[in-house]
N, C-alpha and C. Protein backbone atom coordinates (compact mmCIF):
# COMPACT_ATOMS: atom_id res chain seq x y z
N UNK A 1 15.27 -7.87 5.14
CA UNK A 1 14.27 -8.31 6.09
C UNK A 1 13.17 -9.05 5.32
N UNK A 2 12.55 -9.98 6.21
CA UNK A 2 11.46 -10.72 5.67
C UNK A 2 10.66 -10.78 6.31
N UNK A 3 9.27 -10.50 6.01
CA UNK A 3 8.00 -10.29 6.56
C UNK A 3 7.18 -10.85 6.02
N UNK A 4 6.35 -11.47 6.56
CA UNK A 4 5.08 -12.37 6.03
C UNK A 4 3.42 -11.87 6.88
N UNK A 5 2.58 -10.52 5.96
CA UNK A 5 1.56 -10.35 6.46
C UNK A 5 0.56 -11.79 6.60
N UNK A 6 -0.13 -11.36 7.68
CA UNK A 6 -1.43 -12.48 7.43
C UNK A 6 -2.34 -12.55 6.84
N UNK A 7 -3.29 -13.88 6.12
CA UNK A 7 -4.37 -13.55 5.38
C UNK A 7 -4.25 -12.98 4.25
N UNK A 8 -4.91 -11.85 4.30
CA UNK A 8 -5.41 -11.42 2.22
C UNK A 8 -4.32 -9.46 3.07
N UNK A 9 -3.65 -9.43 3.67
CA UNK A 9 -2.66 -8.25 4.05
C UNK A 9 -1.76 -8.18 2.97
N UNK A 10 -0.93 -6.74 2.62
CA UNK A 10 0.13 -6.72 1.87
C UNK A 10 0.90 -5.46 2.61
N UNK A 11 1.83 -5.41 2.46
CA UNK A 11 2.87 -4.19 2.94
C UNK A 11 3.43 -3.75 1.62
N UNK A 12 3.08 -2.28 1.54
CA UNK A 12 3.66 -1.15 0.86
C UNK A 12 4.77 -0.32 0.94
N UNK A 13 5.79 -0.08 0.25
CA UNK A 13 6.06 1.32 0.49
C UNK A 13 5.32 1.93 -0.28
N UNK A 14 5.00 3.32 0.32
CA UNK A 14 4.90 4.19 -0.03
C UNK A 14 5.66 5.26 -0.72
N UNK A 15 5.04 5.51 -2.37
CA UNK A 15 5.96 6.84 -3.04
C UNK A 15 6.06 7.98 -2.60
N UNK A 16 7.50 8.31 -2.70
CA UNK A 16 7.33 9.63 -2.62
C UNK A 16 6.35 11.02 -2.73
N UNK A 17 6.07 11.65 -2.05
CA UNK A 17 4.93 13.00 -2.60
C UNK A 17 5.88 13.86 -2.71
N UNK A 18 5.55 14.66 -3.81
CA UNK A 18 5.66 15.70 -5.15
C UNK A 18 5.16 16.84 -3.97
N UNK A 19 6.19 17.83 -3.80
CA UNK A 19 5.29 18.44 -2.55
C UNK A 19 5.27 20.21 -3.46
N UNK A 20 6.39 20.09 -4.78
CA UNK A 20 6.10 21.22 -5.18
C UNK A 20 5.47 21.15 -6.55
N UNK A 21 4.70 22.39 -7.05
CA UNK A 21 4.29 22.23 -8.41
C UNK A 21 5.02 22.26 -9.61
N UNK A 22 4.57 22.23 -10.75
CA UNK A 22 6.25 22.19 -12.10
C UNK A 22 6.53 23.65 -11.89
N UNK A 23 5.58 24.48 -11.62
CA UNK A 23 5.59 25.81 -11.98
C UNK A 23 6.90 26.27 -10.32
N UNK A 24 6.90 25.63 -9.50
CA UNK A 24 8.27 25.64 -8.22
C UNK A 24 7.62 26.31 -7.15
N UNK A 25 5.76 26.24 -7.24
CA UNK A 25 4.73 26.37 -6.06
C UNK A 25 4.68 25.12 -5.07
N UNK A 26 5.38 25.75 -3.39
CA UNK A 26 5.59 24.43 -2.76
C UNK A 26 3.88 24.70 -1.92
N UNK A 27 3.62 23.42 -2.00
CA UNK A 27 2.21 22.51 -1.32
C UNK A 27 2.46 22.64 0.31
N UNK A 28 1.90 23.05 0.46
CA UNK A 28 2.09 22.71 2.51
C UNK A 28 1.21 21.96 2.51
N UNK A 29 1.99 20.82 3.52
CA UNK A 29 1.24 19.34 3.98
C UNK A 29 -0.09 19.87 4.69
N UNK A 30 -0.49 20.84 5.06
CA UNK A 30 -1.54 21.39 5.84
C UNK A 30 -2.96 21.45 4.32
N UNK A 31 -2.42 21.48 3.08
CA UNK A 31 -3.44 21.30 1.71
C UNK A 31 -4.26 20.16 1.79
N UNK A 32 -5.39 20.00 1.63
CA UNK A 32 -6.33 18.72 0.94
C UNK A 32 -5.64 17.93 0.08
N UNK A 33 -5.03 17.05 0.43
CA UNK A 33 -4.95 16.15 -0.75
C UNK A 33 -5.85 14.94 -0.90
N UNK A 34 -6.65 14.84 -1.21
CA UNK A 34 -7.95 13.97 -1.23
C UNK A 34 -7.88 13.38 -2.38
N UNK A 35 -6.57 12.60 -2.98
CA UNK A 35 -6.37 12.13 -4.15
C UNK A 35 -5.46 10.60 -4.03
N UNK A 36 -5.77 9.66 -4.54
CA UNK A 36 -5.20 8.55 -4.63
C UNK A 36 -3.40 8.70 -4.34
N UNK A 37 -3.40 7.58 -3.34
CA UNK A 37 -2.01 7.87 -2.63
C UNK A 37 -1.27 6.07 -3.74
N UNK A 38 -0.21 6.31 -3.97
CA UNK A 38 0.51 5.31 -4.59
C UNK A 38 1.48 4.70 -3.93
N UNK A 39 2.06 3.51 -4.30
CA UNK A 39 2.93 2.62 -3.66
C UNK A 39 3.27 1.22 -4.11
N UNK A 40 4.48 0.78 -3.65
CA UNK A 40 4.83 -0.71 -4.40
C UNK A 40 4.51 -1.36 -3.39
N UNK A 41 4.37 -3.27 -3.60
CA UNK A 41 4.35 -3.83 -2.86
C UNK A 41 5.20 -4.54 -2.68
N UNK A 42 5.64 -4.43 -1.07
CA UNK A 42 7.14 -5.47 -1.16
C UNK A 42 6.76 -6.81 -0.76
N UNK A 43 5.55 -6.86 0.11
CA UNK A 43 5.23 -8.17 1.13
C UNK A 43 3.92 -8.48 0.60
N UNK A 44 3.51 -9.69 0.46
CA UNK A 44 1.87 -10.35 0.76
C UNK A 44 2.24 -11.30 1.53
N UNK A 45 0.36 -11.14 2.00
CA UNK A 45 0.33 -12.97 2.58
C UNK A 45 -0.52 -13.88 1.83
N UNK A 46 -0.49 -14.74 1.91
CA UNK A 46 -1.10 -16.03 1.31
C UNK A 46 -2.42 -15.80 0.93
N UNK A 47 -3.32 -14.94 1.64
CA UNK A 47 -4.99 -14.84 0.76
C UNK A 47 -5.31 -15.60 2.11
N UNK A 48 -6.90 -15.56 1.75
CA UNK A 48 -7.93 -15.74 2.96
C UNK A 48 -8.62 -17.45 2.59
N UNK A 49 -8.96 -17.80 2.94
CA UNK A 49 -9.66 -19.04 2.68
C UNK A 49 -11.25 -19.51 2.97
N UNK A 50 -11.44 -19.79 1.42
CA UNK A 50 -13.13 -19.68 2.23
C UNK A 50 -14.01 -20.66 2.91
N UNK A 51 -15.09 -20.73 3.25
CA UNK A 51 -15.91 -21.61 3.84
C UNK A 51 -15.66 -23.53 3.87
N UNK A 52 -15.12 -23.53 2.76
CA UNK A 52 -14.76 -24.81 2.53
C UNK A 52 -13.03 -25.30 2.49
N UNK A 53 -12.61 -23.91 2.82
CA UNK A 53 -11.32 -24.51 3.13
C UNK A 53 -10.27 -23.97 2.08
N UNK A 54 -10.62 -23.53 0.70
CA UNK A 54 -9.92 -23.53 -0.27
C UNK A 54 -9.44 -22.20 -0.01
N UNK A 55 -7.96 -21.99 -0.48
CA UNK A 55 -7.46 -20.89 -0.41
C UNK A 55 -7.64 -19.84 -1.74
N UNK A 56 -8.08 -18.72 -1.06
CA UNK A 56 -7.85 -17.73 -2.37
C UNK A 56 -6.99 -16.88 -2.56
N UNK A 57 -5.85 -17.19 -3.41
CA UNK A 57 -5.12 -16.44 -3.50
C UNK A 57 -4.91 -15.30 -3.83
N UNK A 58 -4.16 -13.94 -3.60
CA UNK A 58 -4.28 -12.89 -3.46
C UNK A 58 -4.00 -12.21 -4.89
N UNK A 59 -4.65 -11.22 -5.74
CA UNK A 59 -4.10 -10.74 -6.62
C UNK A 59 -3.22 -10.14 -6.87
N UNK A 60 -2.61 -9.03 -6.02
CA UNK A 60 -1.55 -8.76 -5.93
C UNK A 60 -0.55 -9.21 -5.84
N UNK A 61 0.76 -9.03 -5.89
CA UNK A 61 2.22 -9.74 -6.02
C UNK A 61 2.96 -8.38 -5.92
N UNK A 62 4.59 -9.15 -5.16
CA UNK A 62 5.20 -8.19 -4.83
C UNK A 62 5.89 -7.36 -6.05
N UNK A 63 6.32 -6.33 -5.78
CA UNK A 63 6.45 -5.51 -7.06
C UNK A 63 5.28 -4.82 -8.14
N UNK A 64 4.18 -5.08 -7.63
CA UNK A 64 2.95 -4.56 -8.34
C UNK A 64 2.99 -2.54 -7.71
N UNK A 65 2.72 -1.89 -8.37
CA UNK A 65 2.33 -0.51 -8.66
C UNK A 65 1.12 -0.62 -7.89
N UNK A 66 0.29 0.13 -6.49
CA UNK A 66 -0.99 -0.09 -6.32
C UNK A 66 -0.88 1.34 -5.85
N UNK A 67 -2.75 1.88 -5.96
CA UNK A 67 -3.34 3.13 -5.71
C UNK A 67 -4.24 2.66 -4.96
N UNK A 68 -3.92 3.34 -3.28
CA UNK A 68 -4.84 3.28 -2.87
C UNK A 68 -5.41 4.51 -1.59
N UNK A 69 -6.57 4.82 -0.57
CA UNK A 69 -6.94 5.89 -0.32
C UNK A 69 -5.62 6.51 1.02
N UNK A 70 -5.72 8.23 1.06
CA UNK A 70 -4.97 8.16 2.01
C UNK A 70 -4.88 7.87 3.14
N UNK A 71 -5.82 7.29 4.07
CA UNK A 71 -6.58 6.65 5.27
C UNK A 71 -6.02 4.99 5.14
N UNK A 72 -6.04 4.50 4.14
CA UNK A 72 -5.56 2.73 4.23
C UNK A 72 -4.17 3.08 4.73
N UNK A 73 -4.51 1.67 5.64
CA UNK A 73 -3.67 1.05 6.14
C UNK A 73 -2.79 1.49 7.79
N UNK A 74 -1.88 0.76 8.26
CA UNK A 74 -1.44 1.22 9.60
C UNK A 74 0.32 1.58 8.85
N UNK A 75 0.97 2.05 9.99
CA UNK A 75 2.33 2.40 9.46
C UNK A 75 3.17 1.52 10.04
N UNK A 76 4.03 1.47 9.54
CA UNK A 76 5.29 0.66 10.29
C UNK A 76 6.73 1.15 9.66
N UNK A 77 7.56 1.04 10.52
CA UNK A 77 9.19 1.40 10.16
C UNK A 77 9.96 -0.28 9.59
N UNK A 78 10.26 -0.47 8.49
CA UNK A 78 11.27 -1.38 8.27
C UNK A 78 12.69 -0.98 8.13
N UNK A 79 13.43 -1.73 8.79
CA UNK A 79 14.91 -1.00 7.95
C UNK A 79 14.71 0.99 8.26
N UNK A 80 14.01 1.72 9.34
CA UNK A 80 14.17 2.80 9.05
C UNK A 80 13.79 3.62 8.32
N UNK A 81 12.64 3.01 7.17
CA UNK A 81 11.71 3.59 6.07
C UNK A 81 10.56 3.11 6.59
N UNK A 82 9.87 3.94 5.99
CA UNK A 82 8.04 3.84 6.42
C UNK A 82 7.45 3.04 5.65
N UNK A 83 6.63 2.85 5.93
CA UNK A 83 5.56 1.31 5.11
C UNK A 83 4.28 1.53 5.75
N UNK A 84 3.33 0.73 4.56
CA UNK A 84 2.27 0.42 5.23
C UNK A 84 1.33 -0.65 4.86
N UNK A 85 0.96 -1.70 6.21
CA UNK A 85 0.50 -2.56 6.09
C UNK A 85 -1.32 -2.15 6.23
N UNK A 86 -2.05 -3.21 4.92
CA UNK A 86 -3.14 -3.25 4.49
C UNK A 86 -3.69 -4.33 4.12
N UNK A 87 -5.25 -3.95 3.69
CA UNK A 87 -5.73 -5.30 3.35
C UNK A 87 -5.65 -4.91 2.02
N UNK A 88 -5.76 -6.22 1.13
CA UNK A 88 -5.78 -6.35 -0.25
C UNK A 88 -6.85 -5.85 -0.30
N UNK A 89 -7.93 -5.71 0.04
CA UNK A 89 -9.45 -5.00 -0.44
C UNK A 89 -9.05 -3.01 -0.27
N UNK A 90 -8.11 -3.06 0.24
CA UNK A 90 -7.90 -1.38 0.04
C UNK A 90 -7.47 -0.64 -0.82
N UNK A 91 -6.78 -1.71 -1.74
CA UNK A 91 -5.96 -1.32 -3.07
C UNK A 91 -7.32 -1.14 -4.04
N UNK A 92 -7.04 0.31 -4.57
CA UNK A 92 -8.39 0.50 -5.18
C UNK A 92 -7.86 0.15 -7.05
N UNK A 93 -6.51 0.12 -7.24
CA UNK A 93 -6.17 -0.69 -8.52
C UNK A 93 -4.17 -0.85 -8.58
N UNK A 94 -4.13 -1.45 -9.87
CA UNK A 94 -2.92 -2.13 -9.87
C UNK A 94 -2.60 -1.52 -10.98
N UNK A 95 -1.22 -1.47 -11.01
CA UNK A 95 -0.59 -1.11 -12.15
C UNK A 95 -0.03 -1.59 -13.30
């Protein structure tokens, strides 16, 4: 599939969560996790353009490693897997 977000948007998957500890203590999703959520990027769009017209292109690129909060972004099903589309300003860094 091919998808083209709009603007300064990128679509993620999202990594897997680690739901037990090394020690084989399982986490119930009902825990705080108030910790940087991770993910690749499969999709961008082109960047935003400013006042004069010029485009700025987006830093990200597909295949980049990004951390960002667990609240970014909306969800979507591709292909039957979960994703999530965001703005490039939500990615709090790159890998």
């Amino acid at each position: 599939m091919n998808l083209t977000p709009m603007g300064n948007r990128i679509v993620v998957k999202p990594a897997d969560e680690e739901t037990k500890t090394a020690f084989g203590i399982i986490i119930p999703d009902t825990a705080s996790k108030a910790k940087p959520k991770t993910g690749t990027v499969v999709f961008t769009g082109k960047g935003l353009t400013d006042k004069k017209g010029k485009l700025i292109p987006m830093q990200v690129k597909q295949g980049d490693k990004v951390y960002f909060t667990e609240w970014s972004g909306s969800e979507i099903m591709l292909d039957g897997v979960k994703h999530l589309i965001m703005k490039e300003d939500d990615v709090l860094a790159v890998e």
